[in-house]
N, C-alpha and C. Protein backbone atom coordinates (compact mmCIF):
# COMPACT_ATOMS: atom_id res chain seq x y z
N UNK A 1 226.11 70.83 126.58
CA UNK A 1 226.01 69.51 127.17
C UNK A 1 226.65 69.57 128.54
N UNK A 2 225.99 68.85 129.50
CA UNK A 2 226.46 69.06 130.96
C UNK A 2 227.73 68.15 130.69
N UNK A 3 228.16 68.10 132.39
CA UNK A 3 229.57 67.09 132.26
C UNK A 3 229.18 65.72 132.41
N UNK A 4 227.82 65.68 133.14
CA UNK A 4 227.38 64.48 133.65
C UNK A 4 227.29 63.52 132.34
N UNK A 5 226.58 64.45 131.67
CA UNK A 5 226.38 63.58 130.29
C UNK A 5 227.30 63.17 129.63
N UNK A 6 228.09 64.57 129.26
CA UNK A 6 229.15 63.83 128.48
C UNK A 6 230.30 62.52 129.24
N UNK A 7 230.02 62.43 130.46
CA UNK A 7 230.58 61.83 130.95
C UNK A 7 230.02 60.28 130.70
N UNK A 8 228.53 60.53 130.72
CA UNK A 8 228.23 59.12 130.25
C UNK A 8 228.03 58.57 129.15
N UNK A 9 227.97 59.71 128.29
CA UNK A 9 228.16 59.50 126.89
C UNK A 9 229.58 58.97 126.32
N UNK A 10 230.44 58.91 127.42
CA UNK A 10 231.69 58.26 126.56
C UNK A 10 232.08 57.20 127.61
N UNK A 11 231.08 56.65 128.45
CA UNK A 11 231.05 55.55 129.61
C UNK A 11 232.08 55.44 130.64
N UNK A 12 232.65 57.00 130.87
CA UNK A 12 233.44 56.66 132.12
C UNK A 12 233.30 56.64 133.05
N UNK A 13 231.76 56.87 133.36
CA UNK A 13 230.92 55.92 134.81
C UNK A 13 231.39 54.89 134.69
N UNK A 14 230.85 54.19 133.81
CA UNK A 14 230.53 52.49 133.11
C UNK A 14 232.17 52.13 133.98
N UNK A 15 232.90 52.27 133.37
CA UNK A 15 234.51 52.00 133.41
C UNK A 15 235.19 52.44 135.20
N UNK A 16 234.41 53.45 135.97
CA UNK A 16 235.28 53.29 136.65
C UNK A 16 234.47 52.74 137.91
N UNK A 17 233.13 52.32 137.72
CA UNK A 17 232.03 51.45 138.50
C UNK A 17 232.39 50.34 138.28
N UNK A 18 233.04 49.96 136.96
CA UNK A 18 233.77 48.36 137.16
C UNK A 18 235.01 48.46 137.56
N UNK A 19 235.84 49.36 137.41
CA UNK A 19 237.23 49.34 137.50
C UNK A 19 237.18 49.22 139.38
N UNK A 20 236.43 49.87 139.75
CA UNK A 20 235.86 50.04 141.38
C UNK A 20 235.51 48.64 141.67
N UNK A 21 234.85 47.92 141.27
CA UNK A 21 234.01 46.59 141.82
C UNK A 21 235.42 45.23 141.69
N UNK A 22 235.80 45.70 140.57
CA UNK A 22 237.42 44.69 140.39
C UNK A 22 238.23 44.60 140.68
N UNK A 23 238.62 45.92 141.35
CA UNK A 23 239.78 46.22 142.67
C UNK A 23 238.99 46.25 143.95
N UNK A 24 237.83 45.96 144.27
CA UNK A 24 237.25 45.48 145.58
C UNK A 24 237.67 44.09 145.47
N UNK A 25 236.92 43.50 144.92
CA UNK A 25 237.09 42.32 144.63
C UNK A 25 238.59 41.25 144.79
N UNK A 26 239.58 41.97 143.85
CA UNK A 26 241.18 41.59 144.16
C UNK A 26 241.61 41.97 145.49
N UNK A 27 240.89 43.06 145.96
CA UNK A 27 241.68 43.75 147.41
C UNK A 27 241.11 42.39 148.31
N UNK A 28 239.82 41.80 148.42
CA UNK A 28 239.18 40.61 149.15
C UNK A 28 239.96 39.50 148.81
N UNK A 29 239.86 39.55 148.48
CA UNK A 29 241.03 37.89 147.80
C UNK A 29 242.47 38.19 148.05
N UNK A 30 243.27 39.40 147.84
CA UNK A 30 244.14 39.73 148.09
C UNK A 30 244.32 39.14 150.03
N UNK A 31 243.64 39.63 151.01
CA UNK A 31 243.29 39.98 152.06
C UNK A 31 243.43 38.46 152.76
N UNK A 32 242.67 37.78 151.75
CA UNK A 32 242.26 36.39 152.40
C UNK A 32 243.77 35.47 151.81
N UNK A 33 244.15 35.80 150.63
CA UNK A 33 244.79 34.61 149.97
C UNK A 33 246.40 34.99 150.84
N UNK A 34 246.96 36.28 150.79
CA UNK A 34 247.96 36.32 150.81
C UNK A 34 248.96 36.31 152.26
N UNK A 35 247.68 36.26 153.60
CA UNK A 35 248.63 35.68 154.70
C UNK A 35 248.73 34.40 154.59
N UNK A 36 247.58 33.36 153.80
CA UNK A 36 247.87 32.14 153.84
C UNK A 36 249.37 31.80 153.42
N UNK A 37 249.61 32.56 152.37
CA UNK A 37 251.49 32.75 151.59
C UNK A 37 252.04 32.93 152.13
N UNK A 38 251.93 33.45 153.22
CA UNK A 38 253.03 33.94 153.88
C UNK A 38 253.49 35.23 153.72
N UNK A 39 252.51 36.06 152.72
CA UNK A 39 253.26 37.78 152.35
C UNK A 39 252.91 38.35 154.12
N UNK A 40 253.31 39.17 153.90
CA UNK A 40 253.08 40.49 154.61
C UNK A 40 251.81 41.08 154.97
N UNK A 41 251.65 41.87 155.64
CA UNK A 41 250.47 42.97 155.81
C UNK A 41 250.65 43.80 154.66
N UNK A 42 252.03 44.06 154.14
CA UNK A 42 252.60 45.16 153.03
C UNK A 42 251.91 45.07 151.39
N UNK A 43 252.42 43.65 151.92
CA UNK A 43 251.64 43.07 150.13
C UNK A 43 250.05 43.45 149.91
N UNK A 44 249.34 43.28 150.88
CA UNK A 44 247.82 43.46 150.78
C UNK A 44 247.81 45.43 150.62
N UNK A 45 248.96 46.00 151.59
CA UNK A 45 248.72 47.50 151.24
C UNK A 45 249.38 47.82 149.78
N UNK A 46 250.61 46.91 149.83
CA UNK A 46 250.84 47.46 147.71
C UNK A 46 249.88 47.27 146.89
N UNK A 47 248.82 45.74 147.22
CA UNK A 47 248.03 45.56 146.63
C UNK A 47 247.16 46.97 146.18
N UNK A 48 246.97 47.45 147.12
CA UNK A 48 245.70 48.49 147.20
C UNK A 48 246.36 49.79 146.83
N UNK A 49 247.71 49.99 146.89
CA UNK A 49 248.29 51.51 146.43
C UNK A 49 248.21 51.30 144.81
N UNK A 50 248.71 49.80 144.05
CA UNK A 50 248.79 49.82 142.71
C UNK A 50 247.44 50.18 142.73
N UNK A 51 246.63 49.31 143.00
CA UNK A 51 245.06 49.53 142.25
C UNK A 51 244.64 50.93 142.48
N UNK A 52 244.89 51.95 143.72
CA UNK A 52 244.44 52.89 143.83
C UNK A 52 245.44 53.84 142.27
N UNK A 53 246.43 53.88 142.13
CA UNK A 53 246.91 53.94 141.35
C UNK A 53 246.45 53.84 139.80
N UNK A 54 246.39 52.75 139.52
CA UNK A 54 246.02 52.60 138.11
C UNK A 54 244.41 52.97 138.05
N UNK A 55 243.89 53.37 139.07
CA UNK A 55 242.48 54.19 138.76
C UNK A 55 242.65 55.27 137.86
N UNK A 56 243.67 56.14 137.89
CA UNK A 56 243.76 57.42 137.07
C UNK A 56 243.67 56.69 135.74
N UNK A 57 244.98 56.15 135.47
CA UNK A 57 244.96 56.17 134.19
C UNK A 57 243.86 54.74 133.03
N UNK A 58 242.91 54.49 133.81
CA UNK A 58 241.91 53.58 133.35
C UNK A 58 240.97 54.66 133.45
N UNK A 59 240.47 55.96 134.08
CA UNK A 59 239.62 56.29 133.41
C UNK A 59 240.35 57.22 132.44
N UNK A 60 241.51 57.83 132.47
CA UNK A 60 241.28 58.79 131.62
C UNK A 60 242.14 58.17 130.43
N UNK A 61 241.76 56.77 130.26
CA UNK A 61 241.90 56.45 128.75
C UNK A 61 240.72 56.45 128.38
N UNK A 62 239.87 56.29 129.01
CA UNK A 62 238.51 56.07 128.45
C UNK A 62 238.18 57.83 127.80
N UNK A 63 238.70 58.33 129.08
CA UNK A 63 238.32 59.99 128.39
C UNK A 63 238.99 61.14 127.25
N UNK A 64 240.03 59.79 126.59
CA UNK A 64 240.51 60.67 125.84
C UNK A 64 239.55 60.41 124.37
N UNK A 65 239.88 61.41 123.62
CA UNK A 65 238.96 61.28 122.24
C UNK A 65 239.66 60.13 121.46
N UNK A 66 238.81 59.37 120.67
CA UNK A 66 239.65 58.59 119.97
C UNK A 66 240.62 58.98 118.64
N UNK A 67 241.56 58.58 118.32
CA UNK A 67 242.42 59.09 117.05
C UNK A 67 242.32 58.36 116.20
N UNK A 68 241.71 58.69 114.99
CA UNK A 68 241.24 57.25 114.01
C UNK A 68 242.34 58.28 112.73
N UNK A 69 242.32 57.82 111.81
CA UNK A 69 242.49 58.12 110.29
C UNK A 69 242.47 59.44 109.85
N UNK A 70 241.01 59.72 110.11
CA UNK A 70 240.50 61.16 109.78
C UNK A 70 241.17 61.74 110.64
N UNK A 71 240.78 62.00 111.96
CA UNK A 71 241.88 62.72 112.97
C UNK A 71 242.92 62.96 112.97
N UNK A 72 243.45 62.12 112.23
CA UNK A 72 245.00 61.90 112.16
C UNK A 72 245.99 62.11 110.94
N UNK A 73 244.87 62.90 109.58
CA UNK A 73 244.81 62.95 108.52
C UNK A 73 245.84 62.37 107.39
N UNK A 74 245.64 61.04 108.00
CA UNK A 74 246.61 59.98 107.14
C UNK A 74 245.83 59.35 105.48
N UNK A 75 244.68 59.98 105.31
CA UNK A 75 244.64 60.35 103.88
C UNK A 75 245.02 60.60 103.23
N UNK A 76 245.07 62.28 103.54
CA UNK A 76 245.54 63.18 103.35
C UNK A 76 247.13 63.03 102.92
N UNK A 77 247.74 62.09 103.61
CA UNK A 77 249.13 61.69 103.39
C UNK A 77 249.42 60.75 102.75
N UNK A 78 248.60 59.65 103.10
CA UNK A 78 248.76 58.61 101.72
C UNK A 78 248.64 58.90 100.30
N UNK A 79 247.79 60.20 100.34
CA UNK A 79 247.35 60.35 98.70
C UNK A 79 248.46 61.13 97.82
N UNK A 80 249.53 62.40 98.89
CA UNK A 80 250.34 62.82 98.12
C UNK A 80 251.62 62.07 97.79
């Protein structure tokens, strides 16, 4: 299986094409709302370091395997 696939087979396109469009989005509003406040130029760049930031770890929750029961062989442990 290529990477492409498996990549979309567990939707972390999906996730970081929105995670992308939702930190555009806050960074615009950020931009507009927050000299009206009175912040800074700073605030609009923390704005954009968190979000650049929490990009990592929003996709690669998506890319970890999930840990259910079986995986985790808590059967296996309940039964002895």
């Amino acid at each position: 299986m290529s990477l492409f696939a498996e990549l979309k087979r567990r939707n972390v396109l999906r996730v970081a094409i929105a995670y992308t469009a939702a930190a555009w989005m806050l960074i615009q509003v950020a931009d507009i709302i927050f000299p009206r406040l009175g912040l800074s130029d700073t605030a609009v760049t923390n704005t954009i370091l968190v979000l650049a930031i929490g990009f990592i770890p929003a996709v690669q929750g998506i890319c970890r395997p999930n840990l259910n029961c079986s995986a985790l062989n808590c059967r296996n442990a309940l039964e002895k």
